[in-house]
PDB file of N, CA and C in Angstrom:
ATOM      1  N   UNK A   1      34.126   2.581  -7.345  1.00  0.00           N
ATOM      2  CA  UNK A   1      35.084   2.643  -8.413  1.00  0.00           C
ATOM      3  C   UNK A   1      34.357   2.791  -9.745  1.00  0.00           C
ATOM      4  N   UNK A   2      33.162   1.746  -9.883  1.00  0.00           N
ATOM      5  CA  UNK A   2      32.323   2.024 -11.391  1.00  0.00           C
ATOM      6  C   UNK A   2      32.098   3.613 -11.175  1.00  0.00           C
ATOM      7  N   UNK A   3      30.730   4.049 -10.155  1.00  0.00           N
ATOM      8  CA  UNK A   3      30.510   4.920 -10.204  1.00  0.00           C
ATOM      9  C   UNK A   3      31.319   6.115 -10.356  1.00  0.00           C
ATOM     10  N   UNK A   4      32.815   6.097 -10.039  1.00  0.00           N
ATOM     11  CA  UNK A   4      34.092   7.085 -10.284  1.00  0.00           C
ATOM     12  C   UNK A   4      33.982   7.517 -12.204  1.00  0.00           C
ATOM     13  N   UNK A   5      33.776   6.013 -12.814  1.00  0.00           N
ATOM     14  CA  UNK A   5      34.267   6.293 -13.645  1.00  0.00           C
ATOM     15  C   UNK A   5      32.729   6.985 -15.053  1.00  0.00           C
ATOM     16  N   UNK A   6      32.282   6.508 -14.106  1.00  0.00           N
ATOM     17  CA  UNK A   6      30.426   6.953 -14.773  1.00  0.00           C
ATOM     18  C   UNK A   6      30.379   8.339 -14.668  1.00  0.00           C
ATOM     19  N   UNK A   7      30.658   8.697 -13.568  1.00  0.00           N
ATOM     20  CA  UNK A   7      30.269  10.092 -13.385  1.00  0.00           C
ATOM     21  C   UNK A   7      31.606  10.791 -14.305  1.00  0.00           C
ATOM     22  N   UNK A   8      32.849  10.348 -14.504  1.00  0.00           N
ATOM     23  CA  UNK A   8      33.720  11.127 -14.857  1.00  0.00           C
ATOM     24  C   UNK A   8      33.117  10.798 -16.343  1.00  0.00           C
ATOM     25  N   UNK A   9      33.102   9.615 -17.355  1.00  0.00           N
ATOM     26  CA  UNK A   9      32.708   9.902 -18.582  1.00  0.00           C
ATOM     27  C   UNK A   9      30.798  10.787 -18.276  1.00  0.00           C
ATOM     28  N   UNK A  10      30.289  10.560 -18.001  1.00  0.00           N
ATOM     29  CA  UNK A  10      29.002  11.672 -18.018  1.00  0.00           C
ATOM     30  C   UNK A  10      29.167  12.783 -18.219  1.00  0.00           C
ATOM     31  N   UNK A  11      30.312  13.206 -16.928  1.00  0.00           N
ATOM     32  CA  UNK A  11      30.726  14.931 -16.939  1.00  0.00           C
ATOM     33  C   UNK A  11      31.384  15.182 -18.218  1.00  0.00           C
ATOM     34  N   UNK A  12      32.770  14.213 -18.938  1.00  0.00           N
ATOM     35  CA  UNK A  12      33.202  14.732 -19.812  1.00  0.00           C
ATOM     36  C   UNK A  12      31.954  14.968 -20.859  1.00  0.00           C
ATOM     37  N   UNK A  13      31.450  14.321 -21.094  1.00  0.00           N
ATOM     38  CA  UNK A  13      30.298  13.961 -22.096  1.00  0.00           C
ATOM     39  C   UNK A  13      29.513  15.449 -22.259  1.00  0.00           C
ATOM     40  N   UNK A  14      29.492  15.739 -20.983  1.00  0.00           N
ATOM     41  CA  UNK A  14      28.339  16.954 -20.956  1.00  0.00           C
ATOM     42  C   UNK A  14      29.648  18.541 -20.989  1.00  0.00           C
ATOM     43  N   UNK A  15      30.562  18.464 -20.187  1.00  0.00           N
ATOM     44  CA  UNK A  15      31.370  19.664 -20.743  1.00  0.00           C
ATOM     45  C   UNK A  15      31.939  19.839 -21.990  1.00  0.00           C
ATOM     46  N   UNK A  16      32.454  18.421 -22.556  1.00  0.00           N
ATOM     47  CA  UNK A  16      32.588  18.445 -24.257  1.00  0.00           C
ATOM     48  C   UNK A  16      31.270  18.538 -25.547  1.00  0.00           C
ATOM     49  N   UNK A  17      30.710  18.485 -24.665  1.00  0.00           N
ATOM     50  CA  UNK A  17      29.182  19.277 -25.691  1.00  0.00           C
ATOM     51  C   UNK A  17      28.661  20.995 -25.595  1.00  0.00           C
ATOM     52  N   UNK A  18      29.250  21.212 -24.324  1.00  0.00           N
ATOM     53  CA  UNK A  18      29.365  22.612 -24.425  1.00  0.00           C
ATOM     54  C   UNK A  18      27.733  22.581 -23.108  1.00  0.00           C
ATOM     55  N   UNK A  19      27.185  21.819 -22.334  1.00  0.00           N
ATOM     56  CA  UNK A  19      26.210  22.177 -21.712  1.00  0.00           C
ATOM     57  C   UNK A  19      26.957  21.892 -19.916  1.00  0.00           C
ATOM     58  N   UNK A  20      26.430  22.716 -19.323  1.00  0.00           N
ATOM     59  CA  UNK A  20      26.565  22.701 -17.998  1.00  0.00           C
ATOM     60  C   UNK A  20      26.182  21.539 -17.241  1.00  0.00           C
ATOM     61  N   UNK A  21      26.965  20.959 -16.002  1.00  0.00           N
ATOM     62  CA  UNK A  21      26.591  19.880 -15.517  1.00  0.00           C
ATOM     63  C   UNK A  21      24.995  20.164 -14.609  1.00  0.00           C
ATOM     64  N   UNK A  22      24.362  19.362 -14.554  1.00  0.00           N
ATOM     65  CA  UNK A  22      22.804  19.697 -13.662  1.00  0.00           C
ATOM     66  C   UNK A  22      23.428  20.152 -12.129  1.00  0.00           C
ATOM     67  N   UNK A  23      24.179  19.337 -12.179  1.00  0.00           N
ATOM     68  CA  UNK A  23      24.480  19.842 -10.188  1.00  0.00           C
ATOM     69  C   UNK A  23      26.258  19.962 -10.105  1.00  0.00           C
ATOM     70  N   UNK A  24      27.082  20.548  -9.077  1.00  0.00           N
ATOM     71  CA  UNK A  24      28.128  20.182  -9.664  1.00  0.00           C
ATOM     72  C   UNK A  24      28.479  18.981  -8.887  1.00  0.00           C
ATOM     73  N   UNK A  25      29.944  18.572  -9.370  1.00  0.00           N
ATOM     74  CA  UNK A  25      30.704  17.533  -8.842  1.00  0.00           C
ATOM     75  C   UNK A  25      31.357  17.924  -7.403  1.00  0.00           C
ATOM     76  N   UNK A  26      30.952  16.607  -6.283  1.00  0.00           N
ATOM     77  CA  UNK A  26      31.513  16.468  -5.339  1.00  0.00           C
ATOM     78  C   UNK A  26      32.839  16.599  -5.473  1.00  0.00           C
ATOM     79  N   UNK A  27      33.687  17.364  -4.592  1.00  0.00           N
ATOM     80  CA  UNK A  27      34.963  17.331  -4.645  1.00  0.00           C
ATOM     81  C   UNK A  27      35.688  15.813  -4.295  1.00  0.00           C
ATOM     82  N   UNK A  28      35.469  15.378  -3.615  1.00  0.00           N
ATOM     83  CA  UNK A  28      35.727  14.014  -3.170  1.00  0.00           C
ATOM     84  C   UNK A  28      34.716  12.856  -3.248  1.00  0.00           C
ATOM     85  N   UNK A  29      34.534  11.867  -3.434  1.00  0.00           N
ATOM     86  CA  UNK A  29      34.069  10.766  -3.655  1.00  0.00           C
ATOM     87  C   UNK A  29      33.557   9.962  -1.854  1.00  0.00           C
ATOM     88  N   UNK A  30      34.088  10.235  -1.243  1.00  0.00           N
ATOM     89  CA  UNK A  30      34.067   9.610   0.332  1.00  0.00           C
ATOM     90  C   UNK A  30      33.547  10.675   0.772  1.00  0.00           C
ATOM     91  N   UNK A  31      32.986  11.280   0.509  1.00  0.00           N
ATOM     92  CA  UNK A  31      32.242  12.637   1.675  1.00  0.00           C
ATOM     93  C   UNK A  31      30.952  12.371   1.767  1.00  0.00           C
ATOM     94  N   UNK A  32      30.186  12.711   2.528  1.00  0.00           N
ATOM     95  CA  UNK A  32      28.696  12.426   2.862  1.00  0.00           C
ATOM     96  C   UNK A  32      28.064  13.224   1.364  1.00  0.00           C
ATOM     97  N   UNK A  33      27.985  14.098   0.728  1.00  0.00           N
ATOM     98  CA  UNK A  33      27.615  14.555  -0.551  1.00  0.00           C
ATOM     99  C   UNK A  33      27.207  13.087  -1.304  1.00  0.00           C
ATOM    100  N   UNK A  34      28.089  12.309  -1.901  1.00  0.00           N
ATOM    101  CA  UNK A  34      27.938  11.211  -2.651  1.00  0.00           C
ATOM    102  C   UNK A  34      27.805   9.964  -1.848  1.00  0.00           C
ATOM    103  N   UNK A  35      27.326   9.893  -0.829  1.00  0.00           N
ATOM    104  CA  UNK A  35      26.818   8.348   0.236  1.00  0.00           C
ATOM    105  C   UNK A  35      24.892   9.095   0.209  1.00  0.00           C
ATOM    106  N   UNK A  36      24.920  10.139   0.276  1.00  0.00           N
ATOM    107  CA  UNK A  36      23.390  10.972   0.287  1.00  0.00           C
ATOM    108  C   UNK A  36      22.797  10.855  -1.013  1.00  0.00           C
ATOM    109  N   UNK A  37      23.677  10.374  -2.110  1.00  0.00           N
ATOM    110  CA  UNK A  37      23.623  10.801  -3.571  1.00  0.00           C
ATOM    111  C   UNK A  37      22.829   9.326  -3.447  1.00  0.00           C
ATOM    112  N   UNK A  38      24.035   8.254  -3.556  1.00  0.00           N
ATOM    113  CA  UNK A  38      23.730   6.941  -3.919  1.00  0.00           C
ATOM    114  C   UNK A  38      22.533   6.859  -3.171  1.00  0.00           C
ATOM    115  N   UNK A  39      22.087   7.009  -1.650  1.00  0.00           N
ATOM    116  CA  UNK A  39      21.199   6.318  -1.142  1.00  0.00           C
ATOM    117  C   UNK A  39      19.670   7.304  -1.523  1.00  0.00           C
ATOM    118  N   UNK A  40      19.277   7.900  -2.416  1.00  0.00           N
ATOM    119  CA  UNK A  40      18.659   8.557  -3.085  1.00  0.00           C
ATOM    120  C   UNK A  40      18.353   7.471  -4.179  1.00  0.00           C
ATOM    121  N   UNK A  41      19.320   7.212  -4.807  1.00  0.00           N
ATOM    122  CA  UNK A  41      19.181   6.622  -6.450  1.00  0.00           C
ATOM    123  C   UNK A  41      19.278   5.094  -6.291  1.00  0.00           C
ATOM    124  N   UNK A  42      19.282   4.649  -5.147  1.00  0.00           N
ATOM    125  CA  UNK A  42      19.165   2.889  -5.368  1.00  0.00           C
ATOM    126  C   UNK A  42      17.444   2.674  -5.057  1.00  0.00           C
ATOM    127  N   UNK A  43      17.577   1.276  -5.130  1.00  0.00           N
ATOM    128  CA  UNK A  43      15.999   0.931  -5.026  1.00  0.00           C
ATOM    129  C   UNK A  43      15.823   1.022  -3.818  1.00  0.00           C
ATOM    130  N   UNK A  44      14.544   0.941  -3.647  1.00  0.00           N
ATOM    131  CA  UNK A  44      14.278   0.571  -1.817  1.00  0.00           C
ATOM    132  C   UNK A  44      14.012  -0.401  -1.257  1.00  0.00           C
ATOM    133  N   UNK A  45      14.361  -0.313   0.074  1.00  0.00           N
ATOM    134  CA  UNK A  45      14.921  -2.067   0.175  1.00  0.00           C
ATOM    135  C   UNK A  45      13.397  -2.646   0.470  1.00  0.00           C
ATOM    136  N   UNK A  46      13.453  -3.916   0.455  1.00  0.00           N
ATOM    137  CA  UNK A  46      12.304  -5.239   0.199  1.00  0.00           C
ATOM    138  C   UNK A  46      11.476  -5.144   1.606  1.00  0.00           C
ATOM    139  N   UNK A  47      10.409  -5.439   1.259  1.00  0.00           N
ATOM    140  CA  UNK A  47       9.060  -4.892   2.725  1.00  0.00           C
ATOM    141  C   UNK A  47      10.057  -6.263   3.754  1.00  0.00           C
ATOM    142  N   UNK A  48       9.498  -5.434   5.025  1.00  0.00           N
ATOM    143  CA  UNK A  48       9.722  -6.257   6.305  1.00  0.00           C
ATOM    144  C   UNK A  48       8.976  -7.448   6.115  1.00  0.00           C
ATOM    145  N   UNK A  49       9.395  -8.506   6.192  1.00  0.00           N
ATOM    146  CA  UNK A  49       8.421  -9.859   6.429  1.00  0.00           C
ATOM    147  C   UNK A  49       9.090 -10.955   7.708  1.00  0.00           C
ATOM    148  N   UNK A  50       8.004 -11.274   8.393  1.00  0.00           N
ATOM    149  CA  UNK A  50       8.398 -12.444   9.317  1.00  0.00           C
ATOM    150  C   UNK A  50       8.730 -13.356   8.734  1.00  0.00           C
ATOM    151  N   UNK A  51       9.629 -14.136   9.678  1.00  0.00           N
ATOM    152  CA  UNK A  51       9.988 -15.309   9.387  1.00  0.00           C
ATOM    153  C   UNK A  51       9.224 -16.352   8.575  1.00  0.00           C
ATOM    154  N   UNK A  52       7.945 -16.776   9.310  1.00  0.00           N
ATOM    155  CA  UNK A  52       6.812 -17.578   8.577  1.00  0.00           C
ATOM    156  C   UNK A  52       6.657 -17.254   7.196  1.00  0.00           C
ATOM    157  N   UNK A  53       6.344 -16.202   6.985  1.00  0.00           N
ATOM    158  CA  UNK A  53       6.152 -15.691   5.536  1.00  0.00           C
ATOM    159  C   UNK A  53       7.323 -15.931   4.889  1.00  0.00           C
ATOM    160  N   UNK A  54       8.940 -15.314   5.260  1.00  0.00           N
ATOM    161  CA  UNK A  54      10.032 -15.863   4.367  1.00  0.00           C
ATOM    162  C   UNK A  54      10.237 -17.220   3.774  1.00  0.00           C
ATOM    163  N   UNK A  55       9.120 -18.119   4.998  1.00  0.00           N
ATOM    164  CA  UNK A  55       9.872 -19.578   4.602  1.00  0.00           C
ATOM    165  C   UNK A  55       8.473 -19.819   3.752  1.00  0.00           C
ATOM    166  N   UNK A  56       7.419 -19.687   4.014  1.00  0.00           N
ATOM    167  CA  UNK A  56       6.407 -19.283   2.545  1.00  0.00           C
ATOM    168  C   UNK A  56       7.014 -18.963   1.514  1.00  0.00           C
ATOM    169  N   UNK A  57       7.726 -18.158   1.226  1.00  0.00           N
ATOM    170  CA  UNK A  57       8.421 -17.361   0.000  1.00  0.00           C
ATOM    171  C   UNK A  57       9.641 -17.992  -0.380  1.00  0.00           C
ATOM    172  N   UNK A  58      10.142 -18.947   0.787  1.00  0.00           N
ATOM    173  CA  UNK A  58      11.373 -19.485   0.251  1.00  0.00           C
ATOM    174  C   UNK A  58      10.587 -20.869  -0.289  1.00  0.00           C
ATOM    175  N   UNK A  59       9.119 -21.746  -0.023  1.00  0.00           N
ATOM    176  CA  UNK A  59       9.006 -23.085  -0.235  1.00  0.00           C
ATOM    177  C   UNK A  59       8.124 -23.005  -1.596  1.00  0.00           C
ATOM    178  N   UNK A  60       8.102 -21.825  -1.559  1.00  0.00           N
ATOM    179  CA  UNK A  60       7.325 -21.561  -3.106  1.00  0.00           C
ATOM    180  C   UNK A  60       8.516 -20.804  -4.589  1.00  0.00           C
ATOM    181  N   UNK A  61       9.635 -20.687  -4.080  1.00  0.00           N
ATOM    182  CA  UNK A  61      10.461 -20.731  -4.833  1.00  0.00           C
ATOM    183  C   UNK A  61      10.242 -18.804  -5.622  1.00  0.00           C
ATOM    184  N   UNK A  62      10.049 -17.916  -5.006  1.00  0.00           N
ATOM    185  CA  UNK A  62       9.456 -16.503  -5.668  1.00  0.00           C
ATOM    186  C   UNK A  62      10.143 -15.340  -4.426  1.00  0.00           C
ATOM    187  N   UNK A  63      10.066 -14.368  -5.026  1.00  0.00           N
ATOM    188  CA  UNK A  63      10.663 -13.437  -4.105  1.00  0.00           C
ATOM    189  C   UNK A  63       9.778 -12.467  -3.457  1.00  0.00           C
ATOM    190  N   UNK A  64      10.099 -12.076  -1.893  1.00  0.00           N
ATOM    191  CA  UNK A  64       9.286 -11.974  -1.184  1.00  0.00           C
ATOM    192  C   UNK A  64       8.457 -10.087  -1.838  1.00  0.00           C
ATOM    193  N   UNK A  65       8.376  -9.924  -3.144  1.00  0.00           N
ATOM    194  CA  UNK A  65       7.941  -8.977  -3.514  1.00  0.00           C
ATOM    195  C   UNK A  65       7.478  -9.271  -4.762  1.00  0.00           C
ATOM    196  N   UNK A  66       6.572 -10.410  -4.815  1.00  0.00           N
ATOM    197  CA  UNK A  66       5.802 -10.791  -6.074  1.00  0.00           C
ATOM    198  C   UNK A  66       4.667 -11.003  -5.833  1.00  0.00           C
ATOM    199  N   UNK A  67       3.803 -10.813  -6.725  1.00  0.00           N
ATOM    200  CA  UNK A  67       2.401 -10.476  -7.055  1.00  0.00           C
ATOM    201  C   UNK A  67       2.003 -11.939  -6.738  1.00  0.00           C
ATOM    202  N   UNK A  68       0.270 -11.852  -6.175  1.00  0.00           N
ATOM    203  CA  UNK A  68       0.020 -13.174  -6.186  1.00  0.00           C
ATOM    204  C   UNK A  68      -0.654 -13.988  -7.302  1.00  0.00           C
ATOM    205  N   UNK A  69      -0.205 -13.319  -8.588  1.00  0.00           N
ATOM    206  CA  UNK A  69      -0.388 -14.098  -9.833  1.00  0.00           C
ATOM    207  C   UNK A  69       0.621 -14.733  -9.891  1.00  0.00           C
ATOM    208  N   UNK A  70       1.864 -14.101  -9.233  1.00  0.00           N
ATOM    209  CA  UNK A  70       3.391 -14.708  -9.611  1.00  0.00           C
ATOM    210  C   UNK A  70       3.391 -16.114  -8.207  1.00  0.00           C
ATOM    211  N   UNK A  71       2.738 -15.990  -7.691  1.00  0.00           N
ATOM    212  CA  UNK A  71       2.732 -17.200  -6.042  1.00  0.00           C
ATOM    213  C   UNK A  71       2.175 -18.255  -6.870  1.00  0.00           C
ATOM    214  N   UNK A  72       1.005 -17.702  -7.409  1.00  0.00           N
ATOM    215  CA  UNK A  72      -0.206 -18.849  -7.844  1.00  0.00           C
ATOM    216  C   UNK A  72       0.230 -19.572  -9.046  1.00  0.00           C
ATOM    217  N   UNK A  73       1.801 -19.196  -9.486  1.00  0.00           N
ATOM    218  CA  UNK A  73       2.076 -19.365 -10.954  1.00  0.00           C
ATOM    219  C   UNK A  73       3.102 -20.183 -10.383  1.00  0.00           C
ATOM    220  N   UNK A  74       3.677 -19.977  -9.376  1.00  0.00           N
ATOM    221  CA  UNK A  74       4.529 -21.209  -8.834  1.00  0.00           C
ATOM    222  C   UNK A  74       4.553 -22.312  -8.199  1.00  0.00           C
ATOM    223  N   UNK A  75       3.457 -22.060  -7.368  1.00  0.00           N
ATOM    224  CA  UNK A  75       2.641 -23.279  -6.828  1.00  0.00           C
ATOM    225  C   UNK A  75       2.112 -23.963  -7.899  1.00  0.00           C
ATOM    226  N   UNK A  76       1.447 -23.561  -8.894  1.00  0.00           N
ATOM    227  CA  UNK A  76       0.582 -24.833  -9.491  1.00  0.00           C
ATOM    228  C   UNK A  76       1.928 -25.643 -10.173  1.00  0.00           C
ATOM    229  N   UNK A  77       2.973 -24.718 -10.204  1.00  0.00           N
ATOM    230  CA  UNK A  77       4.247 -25.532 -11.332  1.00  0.00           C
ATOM    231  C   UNK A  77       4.812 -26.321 -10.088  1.00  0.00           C
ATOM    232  N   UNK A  78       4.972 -25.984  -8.431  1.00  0.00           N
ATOM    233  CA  UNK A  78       5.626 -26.654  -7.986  1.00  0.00           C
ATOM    234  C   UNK A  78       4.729 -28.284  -7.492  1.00  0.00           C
ATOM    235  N   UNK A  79       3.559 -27.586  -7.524  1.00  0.00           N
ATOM    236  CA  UNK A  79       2.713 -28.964  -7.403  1.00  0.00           C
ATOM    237  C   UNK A  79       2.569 -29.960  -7.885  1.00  0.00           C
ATOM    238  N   UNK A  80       2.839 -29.482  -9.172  1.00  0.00           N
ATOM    239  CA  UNK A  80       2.535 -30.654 -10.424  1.00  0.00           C
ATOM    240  C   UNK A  80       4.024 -31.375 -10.643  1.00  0.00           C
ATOM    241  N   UNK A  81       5.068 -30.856 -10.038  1.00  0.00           N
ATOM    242  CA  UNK A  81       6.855 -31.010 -10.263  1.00  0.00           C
ATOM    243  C   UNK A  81       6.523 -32.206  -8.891  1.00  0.00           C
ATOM    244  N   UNK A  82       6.377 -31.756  -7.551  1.00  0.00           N
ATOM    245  CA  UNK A  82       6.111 -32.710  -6.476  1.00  0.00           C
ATOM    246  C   UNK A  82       5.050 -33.246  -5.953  1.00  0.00           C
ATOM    247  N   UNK A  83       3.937 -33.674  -6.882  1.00  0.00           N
ATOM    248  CA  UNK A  83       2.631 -34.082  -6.455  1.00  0.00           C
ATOM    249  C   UNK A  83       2.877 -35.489  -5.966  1.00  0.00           C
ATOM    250  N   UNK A  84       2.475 -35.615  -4.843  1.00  0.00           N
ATOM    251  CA  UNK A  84       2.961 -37.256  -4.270  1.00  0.00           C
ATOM    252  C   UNK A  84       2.405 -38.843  -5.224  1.00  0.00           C
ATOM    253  N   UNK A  85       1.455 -38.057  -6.255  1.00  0.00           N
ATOM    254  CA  UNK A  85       0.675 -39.268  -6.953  1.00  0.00           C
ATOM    255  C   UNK A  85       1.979 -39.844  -7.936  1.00  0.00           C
ATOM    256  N   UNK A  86       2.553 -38.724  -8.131  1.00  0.00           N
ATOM    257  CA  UNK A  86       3.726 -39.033  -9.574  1.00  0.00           C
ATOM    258  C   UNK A  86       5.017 -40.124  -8.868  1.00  0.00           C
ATOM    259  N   UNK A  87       4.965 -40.176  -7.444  1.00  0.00           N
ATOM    260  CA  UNK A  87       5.740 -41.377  -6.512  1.00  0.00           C
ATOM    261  C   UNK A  87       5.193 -42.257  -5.903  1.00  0.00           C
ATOM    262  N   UNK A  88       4.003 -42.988  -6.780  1.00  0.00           N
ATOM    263  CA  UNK A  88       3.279 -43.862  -6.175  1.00  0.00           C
ATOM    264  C   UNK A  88       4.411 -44.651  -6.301  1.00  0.00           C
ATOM    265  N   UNK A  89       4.963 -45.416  -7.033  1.00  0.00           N
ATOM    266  CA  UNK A  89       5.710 -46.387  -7.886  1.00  0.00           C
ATOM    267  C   UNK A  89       7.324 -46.310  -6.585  1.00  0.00           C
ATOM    268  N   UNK A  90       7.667 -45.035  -6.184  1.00  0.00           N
ATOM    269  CA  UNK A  90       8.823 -45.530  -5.409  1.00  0.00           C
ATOM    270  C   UNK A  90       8.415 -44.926  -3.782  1.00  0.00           C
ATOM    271  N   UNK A  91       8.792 -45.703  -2.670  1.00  0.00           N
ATOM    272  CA  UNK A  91       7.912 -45.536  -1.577  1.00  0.00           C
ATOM    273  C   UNK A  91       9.612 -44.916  -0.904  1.00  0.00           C
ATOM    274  N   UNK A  92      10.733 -44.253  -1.507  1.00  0.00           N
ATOM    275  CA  UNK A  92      11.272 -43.673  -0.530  1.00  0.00           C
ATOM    276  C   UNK A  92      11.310 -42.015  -1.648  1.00  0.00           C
ATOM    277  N   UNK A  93      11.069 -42.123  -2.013  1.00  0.00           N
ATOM    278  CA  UNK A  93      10.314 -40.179  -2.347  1.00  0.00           C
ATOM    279  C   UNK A  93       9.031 -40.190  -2.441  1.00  0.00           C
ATOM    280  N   UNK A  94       7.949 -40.856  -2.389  1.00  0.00           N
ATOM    281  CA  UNK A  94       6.592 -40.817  -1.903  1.00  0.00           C
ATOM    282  C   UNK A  94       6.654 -39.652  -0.641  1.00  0.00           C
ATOM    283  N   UNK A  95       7.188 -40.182   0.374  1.00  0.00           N
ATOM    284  CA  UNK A  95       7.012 -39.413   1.691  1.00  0.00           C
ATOM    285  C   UNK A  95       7.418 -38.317   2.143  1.00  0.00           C
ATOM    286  N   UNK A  96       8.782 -37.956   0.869  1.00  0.00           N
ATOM    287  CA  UNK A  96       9.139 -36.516   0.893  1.00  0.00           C
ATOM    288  C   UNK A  96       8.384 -35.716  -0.008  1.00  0.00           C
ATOM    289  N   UNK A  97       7.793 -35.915  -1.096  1.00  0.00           N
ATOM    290  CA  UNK A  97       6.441 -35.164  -2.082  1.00  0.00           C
ATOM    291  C   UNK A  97       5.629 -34.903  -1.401  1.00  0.00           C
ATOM    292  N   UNK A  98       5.023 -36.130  -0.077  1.00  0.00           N
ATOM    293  CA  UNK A  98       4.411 -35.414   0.488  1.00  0.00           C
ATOM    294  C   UNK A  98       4.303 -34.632   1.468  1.00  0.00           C
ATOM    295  N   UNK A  99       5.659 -34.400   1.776  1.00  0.00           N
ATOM    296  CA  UNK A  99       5.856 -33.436   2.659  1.00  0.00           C
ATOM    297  C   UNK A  99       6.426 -32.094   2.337  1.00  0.00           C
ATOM    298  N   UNK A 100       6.253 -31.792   0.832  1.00  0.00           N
ATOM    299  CA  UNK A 100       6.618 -30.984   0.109  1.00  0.00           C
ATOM    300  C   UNK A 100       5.533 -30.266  -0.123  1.00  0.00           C
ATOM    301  N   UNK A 101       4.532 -31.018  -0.228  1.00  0.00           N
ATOM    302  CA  UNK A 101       3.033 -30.828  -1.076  1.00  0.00           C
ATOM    303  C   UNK A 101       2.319 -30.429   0.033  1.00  0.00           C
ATOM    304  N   UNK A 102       2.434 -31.156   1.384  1.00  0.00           N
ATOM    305  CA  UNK A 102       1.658 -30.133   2.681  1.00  0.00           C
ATOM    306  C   UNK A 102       2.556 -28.579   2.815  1.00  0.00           C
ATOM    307  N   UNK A 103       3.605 -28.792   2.540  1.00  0.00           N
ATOM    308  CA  UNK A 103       4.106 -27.411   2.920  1.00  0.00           C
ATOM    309  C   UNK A 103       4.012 -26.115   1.534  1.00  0.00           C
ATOM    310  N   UNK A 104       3.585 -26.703   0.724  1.00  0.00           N
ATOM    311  CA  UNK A 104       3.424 -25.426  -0.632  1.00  0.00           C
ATOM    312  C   UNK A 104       2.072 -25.101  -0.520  1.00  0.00           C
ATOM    313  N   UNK A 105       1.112 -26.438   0.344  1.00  0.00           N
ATOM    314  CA  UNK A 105      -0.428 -26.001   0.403  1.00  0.00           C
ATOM    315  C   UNK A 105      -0.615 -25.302   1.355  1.00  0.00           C
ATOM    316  N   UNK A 106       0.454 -25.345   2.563  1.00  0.00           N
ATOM    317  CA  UNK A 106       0.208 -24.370   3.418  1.00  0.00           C
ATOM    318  C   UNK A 106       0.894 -23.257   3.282  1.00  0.00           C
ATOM    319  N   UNK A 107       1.858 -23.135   2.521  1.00  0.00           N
ATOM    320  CA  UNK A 107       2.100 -21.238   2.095  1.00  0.00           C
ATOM    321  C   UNK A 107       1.366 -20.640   1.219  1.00  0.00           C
ATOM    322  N   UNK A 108       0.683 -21.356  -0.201  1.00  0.00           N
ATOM    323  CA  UNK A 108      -0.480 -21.121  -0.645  1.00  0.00           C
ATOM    324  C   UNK A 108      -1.746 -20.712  -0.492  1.00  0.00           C
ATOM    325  N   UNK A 109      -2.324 -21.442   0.720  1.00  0.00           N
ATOM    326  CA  UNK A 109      -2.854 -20.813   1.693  1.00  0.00           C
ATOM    327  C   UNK A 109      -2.706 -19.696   2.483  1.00  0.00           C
ATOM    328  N   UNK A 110      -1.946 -19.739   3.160  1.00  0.00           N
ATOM    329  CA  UNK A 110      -1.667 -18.447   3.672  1.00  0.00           C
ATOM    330  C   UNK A 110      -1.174 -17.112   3.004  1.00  0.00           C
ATOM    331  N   UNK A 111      -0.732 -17.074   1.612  1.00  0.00           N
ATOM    332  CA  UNK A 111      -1.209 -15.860   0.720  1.00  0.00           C
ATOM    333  C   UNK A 111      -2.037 -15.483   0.195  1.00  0.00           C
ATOM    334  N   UNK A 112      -3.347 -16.914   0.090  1.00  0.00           N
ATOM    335  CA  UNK A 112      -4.502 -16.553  -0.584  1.00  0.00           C
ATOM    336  C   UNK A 112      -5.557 -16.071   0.663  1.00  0.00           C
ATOM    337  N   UNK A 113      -5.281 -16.302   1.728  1.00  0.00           N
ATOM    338  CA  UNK A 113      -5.878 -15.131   3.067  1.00  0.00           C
ATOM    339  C   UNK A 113      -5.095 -14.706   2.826  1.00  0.00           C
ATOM    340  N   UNK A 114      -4.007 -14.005   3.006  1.00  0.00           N
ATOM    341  CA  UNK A 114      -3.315 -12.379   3.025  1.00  0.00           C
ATOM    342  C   UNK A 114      -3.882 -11.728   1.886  1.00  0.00           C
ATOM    343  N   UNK A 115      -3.799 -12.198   0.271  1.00  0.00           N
ATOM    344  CA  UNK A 115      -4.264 -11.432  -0.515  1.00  0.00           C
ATOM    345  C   UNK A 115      -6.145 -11.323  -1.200  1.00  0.00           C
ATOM    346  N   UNK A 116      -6.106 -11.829  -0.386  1.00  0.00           N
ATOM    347  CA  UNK A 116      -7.783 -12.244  -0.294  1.00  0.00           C
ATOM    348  C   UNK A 116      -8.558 -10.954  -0.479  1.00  0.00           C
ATOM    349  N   UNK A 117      -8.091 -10.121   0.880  1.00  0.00           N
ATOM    350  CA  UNK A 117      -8.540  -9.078   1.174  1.00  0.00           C
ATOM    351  C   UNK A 117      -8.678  -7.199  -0.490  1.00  0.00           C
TER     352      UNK A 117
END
């Protein structure tokens, strides 16, 4: 429906200036012409990743298509947010920090071998 109305102000835009459209207009909107169009002009979809790695990418809080300046930039913030030292003082979130803190050191790990290379 957006795209209906994009392409119709574009076209007016360009026949009320007096220049020719680049390609013409699909007669219909539902025809394979404009499903070939869109899937041309969107992004491409996000690399294949296993499971292991998603839940890496989900315990480090970053999306599974970020740089590992952007990993290393979330880990040190999520470390220092759940470092088990900062729950010395209460002993029933002590044991979940640290089970927060083994699992960000082990997806941390395992991007700094993947991007090692």
């Amino acid at each position: 429906m957006l795209l209906k109305r994009l392409f119709r102000l574009l076209k007016s835009n360009l026949v009320s200036s007096g220049e020719r459209p680049i390609r013409p207009e699909p007669a219909d909107f539902s025809g394979t012409t404009q499903q070939a169009d869109y899937q041309r002009t969107t992004a491409p979809p996000p690399p294949i990743i296993n499971s292991r790695e998603a839940a890496y990418y989900a315990a480090l809080e970053v999306s599974p298509n970020a740089s590992f300046e952007e990993i290393k930039r979330a880990y040190k913030m999520l470390i220092k947010k759940y470092h088990p030292d900062r729950f010395g003082q209460d002993p029933q979130k002590r044991p979940h920090a640290e089970t927060v803190t083994r699992e960000l050191n082990e997806a941390y790990a395992y991007f700094e071998e993947k991007y090692k290379t």
